[in-house]
N, C-alpha and C. Protein backbone atom coordinates (compact mmCIF):
# COMPACT_ATOMS: atom_id res chain seq x y z
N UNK A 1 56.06 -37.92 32.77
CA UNK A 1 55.55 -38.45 31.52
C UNK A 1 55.61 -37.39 30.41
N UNK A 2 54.94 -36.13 30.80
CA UNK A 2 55.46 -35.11 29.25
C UNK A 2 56.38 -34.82 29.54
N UNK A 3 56.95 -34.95 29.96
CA UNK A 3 58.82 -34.48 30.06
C UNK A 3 59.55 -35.29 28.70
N UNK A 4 59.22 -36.70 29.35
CA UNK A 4 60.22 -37.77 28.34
C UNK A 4 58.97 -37.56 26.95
N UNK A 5 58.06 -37.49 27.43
CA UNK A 5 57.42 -37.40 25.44
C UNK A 5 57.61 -36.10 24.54
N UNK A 6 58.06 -35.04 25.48
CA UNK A 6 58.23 -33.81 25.09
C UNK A 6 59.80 -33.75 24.20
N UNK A 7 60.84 -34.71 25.11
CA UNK A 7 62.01 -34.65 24.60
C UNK A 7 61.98 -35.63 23.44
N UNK A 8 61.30 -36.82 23.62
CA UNK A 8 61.19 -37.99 22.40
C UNK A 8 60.50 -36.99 21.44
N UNK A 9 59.50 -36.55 21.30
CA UNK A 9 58.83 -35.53 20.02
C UNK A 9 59.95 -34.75 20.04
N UNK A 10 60.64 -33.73 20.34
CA UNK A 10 61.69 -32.57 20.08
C UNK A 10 62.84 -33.30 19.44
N UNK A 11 63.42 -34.39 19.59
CA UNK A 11 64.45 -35.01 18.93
C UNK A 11 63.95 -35.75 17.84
N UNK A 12 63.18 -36.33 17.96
CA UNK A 12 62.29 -37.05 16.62
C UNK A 12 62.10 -36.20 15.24
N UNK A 13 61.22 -35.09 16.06
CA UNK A 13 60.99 -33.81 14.67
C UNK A 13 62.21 -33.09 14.23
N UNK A 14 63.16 -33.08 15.45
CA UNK A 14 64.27 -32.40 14.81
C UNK A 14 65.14 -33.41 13.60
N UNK A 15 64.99 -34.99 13.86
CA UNK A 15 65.79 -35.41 12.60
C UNK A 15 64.68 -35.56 11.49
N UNK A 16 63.46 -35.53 11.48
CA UNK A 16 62.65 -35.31 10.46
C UNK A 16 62.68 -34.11 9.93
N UNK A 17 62.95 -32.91 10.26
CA UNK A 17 63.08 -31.62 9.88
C UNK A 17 64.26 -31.80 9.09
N UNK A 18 65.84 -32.42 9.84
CA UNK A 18 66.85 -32.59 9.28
C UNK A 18 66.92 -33.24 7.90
N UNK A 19 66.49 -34.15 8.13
CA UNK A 19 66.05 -35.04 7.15
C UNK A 19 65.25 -35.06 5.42
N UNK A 20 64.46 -33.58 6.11
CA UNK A 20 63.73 -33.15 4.95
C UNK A 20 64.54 -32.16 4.42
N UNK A 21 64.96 -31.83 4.97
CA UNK A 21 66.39 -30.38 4.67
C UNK A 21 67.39 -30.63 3.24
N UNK A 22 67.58 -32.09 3.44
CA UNK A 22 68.56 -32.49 3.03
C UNK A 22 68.24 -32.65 1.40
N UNK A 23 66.81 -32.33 1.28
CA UNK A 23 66.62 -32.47 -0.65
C UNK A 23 66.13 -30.87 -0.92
N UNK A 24 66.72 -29.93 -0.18
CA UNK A 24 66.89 -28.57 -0.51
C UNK A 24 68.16 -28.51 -1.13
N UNK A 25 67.86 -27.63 -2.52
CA UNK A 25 68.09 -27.51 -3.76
C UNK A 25 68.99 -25.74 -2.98
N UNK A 26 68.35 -25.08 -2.33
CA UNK A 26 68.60 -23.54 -1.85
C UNK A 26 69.47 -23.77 -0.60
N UNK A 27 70.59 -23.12 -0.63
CA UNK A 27 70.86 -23.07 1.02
C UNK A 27 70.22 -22.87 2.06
N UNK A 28 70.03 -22.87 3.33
CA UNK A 28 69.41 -23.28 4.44
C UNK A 28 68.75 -21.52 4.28
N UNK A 29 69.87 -20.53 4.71
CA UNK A 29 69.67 -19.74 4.69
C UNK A 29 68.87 -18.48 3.78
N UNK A 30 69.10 -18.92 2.85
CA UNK A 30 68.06 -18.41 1.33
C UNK A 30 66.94 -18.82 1.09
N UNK A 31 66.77 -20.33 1.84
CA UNK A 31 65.73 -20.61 1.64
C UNK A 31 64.70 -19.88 2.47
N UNK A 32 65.12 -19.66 4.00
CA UNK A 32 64.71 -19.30 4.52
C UNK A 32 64.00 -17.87 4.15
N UNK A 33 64.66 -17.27 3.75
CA UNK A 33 64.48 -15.90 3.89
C UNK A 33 63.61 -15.79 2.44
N UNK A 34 63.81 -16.55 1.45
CA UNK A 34 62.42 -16.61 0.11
C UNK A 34 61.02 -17.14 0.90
N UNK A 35 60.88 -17.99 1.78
CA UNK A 35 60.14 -18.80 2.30
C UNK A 35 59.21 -17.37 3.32
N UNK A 36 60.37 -16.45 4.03
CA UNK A 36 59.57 -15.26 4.64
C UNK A 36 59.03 -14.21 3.54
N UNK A 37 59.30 -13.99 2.76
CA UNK A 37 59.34 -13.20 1.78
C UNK A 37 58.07 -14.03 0.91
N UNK A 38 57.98 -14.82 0.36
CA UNK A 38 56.89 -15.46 0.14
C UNK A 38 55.53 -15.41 0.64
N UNK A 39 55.80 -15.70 2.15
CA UNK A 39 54.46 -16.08 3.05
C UNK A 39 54.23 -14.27 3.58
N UNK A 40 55.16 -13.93 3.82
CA UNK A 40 54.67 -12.20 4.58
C UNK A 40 54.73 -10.87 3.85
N UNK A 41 55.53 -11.33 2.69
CA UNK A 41 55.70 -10.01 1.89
C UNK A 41 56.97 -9.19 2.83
N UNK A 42 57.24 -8.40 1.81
CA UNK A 42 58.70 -7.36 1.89
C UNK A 42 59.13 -7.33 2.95
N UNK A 43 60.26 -7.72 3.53
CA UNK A 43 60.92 -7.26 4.83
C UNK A 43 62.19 -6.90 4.48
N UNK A 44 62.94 -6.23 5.63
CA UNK A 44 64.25 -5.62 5.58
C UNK A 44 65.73 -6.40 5.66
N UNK A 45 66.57 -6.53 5.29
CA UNK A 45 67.62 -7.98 5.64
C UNK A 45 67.83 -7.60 7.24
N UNK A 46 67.53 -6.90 7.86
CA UNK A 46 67.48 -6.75 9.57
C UNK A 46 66.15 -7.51 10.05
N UNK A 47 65.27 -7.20 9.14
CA UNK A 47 64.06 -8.28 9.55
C UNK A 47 64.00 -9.85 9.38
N UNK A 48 64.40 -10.06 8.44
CA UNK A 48 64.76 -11.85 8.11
C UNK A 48 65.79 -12.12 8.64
N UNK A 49 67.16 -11.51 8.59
CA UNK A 49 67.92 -12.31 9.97
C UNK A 49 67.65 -12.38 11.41
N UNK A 50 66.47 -11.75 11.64
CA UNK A 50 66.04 -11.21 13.22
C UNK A 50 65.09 -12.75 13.02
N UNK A 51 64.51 -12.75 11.76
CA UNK A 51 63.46 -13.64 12.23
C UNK A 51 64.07 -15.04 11.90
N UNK A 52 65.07 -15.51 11.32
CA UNK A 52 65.75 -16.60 11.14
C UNK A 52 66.89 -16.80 11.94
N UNK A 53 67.01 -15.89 12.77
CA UNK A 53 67.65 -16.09 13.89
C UNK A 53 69.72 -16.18 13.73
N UNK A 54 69.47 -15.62 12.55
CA UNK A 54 71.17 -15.58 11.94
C UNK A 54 71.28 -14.09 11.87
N UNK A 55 72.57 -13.70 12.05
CA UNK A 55 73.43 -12.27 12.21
C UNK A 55 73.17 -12.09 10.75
N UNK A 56 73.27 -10.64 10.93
CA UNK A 56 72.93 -9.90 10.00
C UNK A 56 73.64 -9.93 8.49
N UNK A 57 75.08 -9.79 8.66
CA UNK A 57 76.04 -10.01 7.94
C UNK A 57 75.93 -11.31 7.28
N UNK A 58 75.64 -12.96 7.82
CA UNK A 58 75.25 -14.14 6.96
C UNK A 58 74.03 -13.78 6.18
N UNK A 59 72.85 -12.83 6.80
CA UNK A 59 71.31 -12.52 5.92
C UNK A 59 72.26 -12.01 4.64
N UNK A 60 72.90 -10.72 4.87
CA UNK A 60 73.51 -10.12 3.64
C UNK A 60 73.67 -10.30 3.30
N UNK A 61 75.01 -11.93 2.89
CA UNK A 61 75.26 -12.51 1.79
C UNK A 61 74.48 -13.03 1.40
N UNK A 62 73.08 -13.64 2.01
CA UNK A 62 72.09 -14.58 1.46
C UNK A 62 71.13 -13.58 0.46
N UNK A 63 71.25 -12.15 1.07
CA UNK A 63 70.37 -11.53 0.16
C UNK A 63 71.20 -11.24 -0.92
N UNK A 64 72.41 -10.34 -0.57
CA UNK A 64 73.28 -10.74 -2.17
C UNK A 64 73.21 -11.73 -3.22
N UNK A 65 73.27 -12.64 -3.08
CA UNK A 65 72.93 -14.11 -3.89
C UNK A 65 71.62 -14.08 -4.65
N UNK A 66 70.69 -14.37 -3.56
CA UNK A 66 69.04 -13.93 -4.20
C UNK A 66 69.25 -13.22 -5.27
N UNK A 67 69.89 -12.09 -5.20
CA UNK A 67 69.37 -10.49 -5.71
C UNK A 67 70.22 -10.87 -7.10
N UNK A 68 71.24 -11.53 -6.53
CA UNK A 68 72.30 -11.87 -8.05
C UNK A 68 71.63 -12.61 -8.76
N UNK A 69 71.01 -13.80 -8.24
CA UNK A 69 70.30 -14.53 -9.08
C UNK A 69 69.08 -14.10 -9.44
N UNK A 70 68.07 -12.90 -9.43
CA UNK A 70 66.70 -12.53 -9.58
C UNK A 70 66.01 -12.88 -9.54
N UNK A 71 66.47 -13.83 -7.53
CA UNK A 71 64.89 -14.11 -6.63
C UNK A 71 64.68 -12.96 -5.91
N UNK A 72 65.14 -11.77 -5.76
CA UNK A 72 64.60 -11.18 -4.66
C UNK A 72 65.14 -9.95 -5.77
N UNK A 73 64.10 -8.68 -5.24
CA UNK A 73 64.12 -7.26 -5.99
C UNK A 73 64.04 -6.55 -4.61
N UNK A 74 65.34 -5.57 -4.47
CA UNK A 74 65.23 -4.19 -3.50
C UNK A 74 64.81 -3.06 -3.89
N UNK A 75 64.30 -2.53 -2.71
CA UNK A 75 62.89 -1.09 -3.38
C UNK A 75 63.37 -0.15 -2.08
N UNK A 76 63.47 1.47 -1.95
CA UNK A 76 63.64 1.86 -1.14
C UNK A 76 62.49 1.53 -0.15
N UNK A 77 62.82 2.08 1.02
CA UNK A 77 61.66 1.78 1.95
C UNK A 77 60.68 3.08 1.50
N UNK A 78 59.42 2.68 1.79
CA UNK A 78 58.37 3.93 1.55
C UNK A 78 58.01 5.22 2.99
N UNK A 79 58.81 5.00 4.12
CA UNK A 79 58.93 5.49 4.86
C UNK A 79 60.32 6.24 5.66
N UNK A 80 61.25 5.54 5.15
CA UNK A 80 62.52 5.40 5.60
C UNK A 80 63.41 5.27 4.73
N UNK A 81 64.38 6.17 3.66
CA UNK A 81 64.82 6.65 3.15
C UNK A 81 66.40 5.72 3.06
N UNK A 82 66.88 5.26 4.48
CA UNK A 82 67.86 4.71 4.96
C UNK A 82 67.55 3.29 4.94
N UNK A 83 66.36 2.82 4.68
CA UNK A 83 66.04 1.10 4.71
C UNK A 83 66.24 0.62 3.42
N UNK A 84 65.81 -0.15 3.31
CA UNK A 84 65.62 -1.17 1.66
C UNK A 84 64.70 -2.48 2.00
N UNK A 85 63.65 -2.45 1.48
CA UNK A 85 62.84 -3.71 1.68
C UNK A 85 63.28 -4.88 0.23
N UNK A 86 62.64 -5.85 0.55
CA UNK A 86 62.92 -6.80 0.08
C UNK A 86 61.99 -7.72 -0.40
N UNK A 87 61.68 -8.03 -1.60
CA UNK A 87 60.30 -8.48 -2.31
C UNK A 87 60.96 -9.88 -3.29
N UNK A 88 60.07 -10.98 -2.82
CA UNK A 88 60.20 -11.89 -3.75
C UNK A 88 59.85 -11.70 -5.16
N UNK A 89 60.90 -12.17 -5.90
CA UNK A 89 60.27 -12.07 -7.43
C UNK A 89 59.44 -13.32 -8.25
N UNK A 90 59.16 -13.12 -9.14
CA UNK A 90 58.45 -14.60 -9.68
C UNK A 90 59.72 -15.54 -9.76
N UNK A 91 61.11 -15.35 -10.20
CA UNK A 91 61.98 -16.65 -9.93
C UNK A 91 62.18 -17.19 -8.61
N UNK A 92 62.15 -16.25 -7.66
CA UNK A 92 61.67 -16.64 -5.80
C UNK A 92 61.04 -17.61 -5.92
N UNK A 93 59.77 -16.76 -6.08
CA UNK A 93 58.41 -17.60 -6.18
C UNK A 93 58.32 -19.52 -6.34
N UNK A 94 59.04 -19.40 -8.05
CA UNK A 94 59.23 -21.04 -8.64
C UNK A 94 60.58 -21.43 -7.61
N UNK A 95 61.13 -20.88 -7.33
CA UNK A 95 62.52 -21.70 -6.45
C UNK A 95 61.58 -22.23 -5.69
N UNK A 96 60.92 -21.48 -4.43
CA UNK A 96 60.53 -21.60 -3.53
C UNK A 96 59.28 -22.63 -3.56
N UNK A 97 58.42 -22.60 -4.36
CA UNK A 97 57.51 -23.59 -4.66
C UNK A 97 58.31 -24.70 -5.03
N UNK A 98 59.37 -25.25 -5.44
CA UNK A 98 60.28 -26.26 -6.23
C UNK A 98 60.41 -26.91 -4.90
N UNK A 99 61.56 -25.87 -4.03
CA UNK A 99 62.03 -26.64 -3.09
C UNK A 99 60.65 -27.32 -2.27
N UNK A 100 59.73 -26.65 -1.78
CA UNK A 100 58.78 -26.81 -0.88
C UNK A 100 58.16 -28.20 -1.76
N UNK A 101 57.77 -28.27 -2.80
CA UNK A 101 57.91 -29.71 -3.50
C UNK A 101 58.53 -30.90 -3.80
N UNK A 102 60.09 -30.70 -3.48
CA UNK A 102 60.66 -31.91 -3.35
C UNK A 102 60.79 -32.00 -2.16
N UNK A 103 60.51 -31.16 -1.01
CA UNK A 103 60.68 -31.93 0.64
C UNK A 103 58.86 -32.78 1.10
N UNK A 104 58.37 -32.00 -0.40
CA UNK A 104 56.74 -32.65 0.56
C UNK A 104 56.78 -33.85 -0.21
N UNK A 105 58.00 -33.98 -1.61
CA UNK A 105 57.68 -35.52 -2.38
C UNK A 105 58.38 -36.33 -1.66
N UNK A 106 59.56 -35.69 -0.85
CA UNK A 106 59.91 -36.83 -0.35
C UNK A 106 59.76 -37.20 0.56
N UNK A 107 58.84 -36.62 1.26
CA UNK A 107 58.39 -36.81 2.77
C UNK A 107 56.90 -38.23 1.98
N UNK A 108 56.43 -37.48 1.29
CA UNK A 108 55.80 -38.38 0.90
C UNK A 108 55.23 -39.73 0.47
N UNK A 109 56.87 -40.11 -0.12
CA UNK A 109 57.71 -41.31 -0.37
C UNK A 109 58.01 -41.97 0.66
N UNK A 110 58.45 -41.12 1.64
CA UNK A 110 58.93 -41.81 2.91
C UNK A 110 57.27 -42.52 3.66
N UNK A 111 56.91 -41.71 4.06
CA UNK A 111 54.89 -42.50 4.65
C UNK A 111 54.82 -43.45 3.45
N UNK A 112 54.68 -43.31 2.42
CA UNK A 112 54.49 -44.60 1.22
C UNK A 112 55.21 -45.51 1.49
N UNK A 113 56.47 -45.87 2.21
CA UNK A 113 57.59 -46.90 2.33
C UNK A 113 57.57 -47.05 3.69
N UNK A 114 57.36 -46.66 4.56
CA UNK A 114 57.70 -46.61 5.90
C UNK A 114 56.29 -47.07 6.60
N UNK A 115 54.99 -46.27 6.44
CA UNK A 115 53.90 -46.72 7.12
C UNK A 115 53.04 -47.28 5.95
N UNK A 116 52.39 -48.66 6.94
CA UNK A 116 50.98 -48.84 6.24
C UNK A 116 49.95 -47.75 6.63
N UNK A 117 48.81 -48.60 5.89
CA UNK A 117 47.77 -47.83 6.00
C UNK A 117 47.27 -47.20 7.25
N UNK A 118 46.98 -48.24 8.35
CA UNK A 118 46.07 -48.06 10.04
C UNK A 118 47.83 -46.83 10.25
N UNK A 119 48.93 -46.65 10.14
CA UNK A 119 49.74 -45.88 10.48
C UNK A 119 49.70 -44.78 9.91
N UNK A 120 49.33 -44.25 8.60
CA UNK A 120 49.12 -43.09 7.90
C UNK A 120 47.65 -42.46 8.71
N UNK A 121 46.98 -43.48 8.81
CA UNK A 121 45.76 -42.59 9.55
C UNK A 121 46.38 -42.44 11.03
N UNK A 122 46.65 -43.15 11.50
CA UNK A 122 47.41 -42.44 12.85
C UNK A 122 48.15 -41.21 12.54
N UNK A 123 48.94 -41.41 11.35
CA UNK A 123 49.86 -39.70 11.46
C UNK A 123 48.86 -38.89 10.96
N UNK A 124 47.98 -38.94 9.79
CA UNK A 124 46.78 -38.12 9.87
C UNK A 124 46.00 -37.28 10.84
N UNK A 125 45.79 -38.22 11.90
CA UNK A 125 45.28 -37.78 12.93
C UNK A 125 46.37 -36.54 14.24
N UNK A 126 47.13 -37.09 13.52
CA UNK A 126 48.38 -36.00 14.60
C UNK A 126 48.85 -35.25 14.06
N UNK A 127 48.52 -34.58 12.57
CA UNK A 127 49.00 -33.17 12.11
C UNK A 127 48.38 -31.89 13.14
N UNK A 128 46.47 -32.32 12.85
CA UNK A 128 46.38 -30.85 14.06
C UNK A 128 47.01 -31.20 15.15
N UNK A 129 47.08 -32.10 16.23
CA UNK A 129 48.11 -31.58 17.46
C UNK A 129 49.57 -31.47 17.29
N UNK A 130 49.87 -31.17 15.98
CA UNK A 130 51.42 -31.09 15.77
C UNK A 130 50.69 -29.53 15.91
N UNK A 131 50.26 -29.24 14.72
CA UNK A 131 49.75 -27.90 14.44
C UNK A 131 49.42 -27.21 15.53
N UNK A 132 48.71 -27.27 16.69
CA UNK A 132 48.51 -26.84 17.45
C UNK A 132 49.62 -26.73 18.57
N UNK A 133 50.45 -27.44 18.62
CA UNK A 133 51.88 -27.41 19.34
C UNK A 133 52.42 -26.46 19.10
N UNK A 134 52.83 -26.40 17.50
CA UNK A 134 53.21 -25.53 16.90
C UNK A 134 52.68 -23.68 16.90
N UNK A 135 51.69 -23.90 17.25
CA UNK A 135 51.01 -22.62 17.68
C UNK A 135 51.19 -22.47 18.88
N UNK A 136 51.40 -23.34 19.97
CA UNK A 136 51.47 -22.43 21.35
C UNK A 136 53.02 -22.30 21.33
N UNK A 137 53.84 -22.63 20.05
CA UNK A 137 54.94 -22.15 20.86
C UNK A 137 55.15 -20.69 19.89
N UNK A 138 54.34 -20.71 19.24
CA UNK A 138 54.31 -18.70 18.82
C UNK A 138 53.77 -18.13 19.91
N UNK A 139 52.89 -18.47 20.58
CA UNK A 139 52.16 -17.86 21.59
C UNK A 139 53.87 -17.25 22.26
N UNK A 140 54.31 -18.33 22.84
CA UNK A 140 55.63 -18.01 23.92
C UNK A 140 56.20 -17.28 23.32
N UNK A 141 56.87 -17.08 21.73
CA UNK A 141 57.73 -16.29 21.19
C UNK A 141 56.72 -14.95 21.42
N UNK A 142 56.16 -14.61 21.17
CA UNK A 142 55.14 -13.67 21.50
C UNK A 142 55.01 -13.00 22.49
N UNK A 143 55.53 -13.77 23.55
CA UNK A 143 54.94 -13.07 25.28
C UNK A 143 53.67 -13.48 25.71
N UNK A 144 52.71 -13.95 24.69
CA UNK A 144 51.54 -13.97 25.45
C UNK A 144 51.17 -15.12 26.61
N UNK A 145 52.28 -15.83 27.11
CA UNK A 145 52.10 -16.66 28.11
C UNK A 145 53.19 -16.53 28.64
């Protein structure tokens, strides 16, 4: 039984994820890496492709771009002479708030057209155990289980 509900949720969220993707304004990859840069502050383009899970060389061009366009500002590292960190700028900032606004309007639109009411409180009710899903699988990336 959680086997098949595990795979029905994993394919489900993955075309809802897809789905929401698709009214990004930023490439997949830029977005990504404004979106880390946003939420964690300065990392290295070895750190955001490590954590977005793309080779280093695709981060590079994504940070090139940023940097061309003046979402992202490079600063030497304050420890490491040989690094370069990486800081969202206020045009980051509005990209990144933009995009994150047209995937929540149109997710939005979609529950407005798609579910009634008794169904919005059902998905209501299943954000924390999304949320909490979503947390034990940092746990695993983590090691701690």
């Amino acid at each position: 039984m959680e086997l098949e509900l595990a795979e029905e949720l994993r394919a489900t969220l993955g075309r809802l994820v897809r789905s929401v993707r698709e009214v990004n304004d930023l490439p997949r990859t830029e977005a990504a890496a404004l979106g880390l840069l946003d939420r964690e502050g300065p990392h290295t383009t070895a750190q955001l492709a490590q954590r977005h899970g793309v080779r280093h060389q695709t981060m590079a061009q994504a940070v090139a771009r940023l940097a061309a366009e003046g979402m992202i500002e490079k600063a030497p590292h304050a420890t490491d002479g040989r690094m370069t960190l990486l800081t969202i700028t206020p045009a980051g900032v509005a990209a990144t708030n933009a995009d994150r606004r047209r995937r929540a309007d149109w997710l939005a639109a979609a529950i407005d057209a798609e579910l009634d009411e008794t169904e919005r409180a059902d998905l209501a009710r299943c954000v924390p155990l999304l949320a909490r899903l979503a947390a034990h699988r940092l746990d695993l990336r983590e090691g701690k289980i």
